[in-house]
Protein backbone atom coordinates (compact mmCIF):
# COMPACT_ATOMS: atom_id res chain seq x y z
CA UNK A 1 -9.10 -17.18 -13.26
CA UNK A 2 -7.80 -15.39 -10.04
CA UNK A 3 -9.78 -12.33 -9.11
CA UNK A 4 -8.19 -8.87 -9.92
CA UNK A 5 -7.35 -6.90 -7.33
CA UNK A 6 -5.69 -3.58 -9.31
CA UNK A 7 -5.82 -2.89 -12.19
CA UNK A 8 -4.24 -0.16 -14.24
CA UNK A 9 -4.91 0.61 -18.22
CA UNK A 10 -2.53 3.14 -19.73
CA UNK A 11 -2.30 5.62 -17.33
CA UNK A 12 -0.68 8.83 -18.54
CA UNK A 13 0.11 11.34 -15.49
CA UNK A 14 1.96 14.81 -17.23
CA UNK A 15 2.62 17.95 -15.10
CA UNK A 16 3.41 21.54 -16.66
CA UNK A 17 6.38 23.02 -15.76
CA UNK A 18 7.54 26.52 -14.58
CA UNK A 19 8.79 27.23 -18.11
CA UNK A 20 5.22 26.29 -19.97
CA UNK A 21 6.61 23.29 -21.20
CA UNK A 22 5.21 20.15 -20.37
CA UNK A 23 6.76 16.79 -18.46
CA UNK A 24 5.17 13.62 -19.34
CA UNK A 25 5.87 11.54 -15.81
CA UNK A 26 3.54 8.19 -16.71
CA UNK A 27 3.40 7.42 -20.48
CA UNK A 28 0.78 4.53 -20.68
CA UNK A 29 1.36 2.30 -17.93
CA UNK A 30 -0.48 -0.42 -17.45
CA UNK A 31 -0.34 -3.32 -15.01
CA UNK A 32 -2.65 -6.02 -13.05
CA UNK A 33 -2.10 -7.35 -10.09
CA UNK A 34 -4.66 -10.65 -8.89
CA UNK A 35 -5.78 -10.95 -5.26
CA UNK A 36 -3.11 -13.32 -3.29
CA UNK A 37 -0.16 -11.62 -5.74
CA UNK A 38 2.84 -9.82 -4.53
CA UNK A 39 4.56 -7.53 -6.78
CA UNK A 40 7.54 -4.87 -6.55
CA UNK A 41 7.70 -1.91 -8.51
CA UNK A 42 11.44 -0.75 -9.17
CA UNK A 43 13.07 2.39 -10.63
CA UNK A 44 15.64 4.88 -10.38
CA UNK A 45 14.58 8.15 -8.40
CA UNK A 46 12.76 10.74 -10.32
CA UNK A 47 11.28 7.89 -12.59
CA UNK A 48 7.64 7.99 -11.48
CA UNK A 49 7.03 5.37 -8.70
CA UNK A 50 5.84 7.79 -6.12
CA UNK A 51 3.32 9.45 -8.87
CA UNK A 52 2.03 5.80 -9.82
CA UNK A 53 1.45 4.66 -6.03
CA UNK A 54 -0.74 7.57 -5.54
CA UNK A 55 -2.38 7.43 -8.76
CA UNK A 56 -2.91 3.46 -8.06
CA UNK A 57 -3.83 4.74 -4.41
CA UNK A 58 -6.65 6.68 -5.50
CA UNK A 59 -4.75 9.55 -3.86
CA UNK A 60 -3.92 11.61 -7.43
CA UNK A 61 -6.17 11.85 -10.77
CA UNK A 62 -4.45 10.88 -14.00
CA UNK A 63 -4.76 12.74 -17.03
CA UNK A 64 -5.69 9.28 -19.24
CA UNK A 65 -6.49 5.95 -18.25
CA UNK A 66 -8.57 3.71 -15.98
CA UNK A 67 -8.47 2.17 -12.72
CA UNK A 68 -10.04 -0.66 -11.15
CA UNK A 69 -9.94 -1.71 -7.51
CA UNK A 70 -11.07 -5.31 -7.50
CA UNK A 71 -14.61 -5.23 -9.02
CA UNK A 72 -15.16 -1.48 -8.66
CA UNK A 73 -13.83 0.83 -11.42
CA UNK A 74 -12.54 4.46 -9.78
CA UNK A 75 -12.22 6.50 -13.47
CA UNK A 76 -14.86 8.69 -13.12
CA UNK A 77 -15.67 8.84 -9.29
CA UNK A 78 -16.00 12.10 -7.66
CA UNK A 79 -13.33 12.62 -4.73
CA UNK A 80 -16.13 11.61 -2.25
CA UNK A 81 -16.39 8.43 -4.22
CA UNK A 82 -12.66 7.84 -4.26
CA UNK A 83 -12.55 8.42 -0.84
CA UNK A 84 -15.11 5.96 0.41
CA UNK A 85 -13.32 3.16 -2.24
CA UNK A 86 -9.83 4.13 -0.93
CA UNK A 87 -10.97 3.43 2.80
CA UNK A 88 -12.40 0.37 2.12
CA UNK A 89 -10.65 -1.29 -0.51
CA UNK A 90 -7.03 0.51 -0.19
CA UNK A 91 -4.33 -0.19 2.95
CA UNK A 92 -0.98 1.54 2.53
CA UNK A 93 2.37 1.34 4.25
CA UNK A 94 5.19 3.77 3.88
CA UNK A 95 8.79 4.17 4.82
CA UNK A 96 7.93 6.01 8.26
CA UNK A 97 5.13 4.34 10.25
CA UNK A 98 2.80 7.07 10.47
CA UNK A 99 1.32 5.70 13.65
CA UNK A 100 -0.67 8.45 15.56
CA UNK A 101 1.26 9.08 18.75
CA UNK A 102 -1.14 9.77 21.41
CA UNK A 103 -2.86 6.19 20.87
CA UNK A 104 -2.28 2.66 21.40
CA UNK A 105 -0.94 -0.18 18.93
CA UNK A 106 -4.90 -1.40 19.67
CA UNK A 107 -6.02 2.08 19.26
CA UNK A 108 -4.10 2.94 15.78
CA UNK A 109 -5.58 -0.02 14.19
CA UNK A 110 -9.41 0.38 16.18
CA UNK A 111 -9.77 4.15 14.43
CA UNK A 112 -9.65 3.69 10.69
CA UNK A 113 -12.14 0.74 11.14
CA UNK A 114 -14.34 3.34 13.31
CA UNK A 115 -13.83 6.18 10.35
CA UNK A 116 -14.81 3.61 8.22
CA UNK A 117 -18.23 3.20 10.38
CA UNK A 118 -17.25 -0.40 12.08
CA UNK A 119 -18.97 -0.84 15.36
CA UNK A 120 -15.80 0.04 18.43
CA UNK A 121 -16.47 -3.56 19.39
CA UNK A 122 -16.30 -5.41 16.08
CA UNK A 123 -13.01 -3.06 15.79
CA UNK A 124 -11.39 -4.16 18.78
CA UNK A 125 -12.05 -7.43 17.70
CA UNK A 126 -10.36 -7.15 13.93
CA UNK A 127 -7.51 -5.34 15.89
CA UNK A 128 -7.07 -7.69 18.23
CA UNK A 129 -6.82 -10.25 15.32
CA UNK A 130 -4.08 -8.57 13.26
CA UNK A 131 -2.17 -8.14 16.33
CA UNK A 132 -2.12 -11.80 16.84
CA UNK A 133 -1.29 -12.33 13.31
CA UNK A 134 1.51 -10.22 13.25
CA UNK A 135 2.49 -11.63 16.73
CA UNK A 136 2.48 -8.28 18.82
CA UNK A 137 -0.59 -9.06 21.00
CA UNK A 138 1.31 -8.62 24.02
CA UNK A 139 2.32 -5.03 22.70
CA UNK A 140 -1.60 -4.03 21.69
CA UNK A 141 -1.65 -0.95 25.31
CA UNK A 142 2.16 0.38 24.14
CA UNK A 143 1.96 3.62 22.44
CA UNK A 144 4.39 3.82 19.45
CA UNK A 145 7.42 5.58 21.32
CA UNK A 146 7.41 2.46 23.71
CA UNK A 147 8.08 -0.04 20.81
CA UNK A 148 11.03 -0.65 18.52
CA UNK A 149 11.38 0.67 14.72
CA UNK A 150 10.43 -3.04 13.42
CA UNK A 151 7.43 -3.23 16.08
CA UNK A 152 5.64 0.37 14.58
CA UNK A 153 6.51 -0.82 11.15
CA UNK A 154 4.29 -3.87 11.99
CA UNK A 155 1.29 -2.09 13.67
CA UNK A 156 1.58 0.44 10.49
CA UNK A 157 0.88 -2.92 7.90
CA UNK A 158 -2.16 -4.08 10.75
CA UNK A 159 -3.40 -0.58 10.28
CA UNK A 160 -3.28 -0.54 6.58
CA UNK A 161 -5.35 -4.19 6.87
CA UNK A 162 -8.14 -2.84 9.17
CA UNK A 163 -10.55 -2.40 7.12
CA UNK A 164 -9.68 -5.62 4.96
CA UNK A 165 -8.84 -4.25 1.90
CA UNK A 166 -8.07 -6.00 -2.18
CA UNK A 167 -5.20 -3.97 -2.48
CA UNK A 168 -1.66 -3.25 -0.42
CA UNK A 169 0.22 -0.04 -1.45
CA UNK A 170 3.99 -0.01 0.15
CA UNK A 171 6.36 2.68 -0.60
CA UNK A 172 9.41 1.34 0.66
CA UNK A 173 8.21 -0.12 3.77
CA UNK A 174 11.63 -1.31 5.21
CA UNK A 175 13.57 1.49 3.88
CA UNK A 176 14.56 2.98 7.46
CA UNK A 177 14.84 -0.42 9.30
CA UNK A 178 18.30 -2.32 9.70
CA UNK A 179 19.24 -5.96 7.31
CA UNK A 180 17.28 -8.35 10.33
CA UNK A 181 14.30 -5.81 11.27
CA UNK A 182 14.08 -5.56 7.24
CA UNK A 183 13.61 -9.30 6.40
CA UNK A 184 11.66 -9.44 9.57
CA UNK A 185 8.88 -6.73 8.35
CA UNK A 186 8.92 -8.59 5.02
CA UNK A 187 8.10 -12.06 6.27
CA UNK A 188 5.05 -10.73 7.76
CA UNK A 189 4.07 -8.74 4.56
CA UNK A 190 4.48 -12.10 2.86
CA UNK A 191 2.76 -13.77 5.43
CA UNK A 192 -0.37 -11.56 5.39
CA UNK A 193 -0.82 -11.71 1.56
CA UNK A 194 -1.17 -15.65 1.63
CA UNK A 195 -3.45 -15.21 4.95
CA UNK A 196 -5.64 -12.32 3.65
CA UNK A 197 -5.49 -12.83 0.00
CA UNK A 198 -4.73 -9.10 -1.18
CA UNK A 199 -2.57 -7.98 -3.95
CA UNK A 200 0.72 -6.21 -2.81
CA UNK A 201 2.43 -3.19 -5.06
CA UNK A 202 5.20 -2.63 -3.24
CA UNK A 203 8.09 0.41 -4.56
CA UNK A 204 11.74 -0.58 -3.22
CA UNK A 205 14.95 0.32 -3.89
CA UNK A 206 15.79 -3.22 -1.93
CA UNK A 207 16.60 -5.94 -5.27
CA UNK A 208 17.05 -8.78 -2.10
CA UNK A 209 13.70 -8.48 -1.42
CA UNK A 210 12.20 -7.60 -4.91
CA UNK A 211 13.75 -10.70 -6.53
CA UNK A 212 11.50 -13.00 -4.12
CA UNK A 213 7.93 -11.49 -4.98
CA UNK A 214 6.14 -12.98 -7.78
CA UNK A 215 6.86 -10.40 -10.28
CA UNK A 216 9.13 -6.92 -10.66
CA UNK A 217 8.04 -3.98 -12.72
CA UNK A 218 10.74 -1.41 -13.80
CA UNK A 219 9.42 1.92 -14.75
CA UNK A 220 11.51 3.28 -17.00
CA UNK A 221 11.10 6.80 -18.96
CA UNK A 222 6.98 6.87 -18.12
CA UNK A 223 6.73 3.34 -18.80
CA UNK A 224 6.32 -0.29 -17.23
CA UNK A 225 8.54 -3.20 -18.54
CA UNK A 226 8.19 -6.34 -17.01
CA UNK A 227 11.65 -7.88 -15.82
């Protein structure tokens, strides 16, 4: 049996509105995703997928439900507890690169290993592995304004593996890059979870590149339906 690396049990996420009434976003949604397992989340906008990434993310509370990430279960963890499971066992990747300016590609990866309490050296060594993996060694002393949209995008996933987590969160990770720099960011993503052996959620409005993962979830009206 492959090992689990998220799993979600009927997760309900509501939010009161202005009016006193109440908006039920998540309805019971429930999904599990194994370790070495790509998946894409789809859905309309407004349907959900943002407030289910965090919630799988560790990054927002639901009202009901549980949540494990691989063999440690989050429900019930105060925030410094989610915090310390989300830096280790959490990478994410979203539509703008996030990459901290004033740093390296080398650098950007080194300090969420160092936050995490890696040694500098055993972090310069896991950074200068991902770079080779995502074949950008040559770019590991440019700072992110000296390298192309594609090239951030890149160092952003190596970033989001420093710490080698179970579990890849993606909100639309090639939604600002052209058709070639697109399929180009994907092939590594689909690279890296056969060579790490992570699970991948990944939220796109792209149907190209969700039809070639291993599975698609629609949410639909606060709920998951398998397509």
């Amino acid at each position: 049996m492959s090992e689990i690396a998220l799993r979600l049990h009927e997760i309900h996420r509501r939010f009161t509105q202005a009016n006193g009434g109440t908006l039920d976003v998540l309805r019971g949604c429930s999904l599990t995703i194994a370790k070495g397992e790509k998946v894409a989340l789809i859905g309309p906008s407004g349907s959900g997928k943002s407030t289910l990434l965090q919630i799988a993310g560790l990054l927002e509370k639901p009202d009901e439900g549980d949540i494990m990430i691989a063999e440690h279960k989050a429900s019930g963890l105060d925030d410094g507890g989610r915090t310390a499971l989300r830096l280790k066992e959490i990478g994410f990747v979203y539509q703008f690169h996030h990459l901290l300016p004033e740093f390296s590609a080398r650098e950007n990866i080194i300090l969420p290993q160092m936050i995490a309490g890696t040694a500098l050296d055993q972090a310069g060594q896991r950074a200068d592995e991902l770079l080779a993996l995502i074949n950008l060694s040559a770019r590991a002393d440019h700072r992110p304004t000296q390298l192309s949209g594609g090239e951030q995008q890149r160092i952003a996933i190596a970033r989001a593996l420093a710490n080698k987590p179970a579990v890849l969160i993606a909100d639309e990770p090639t939604g600002n890059l052209d058709p070639h720099t697109a399929e180009h960011v994907f092939a590594v993503l689909q690279e890296i979870v056969a060579h790490q052996g992570l699970g991948l959620l990944m939220a796109t409005h792209n149907h190209d590149l969700a039809q070639r993962m291993d599975r698609i979830v629609n949410i639909k009206e606060g709920l998951l339906i398998e397509s």
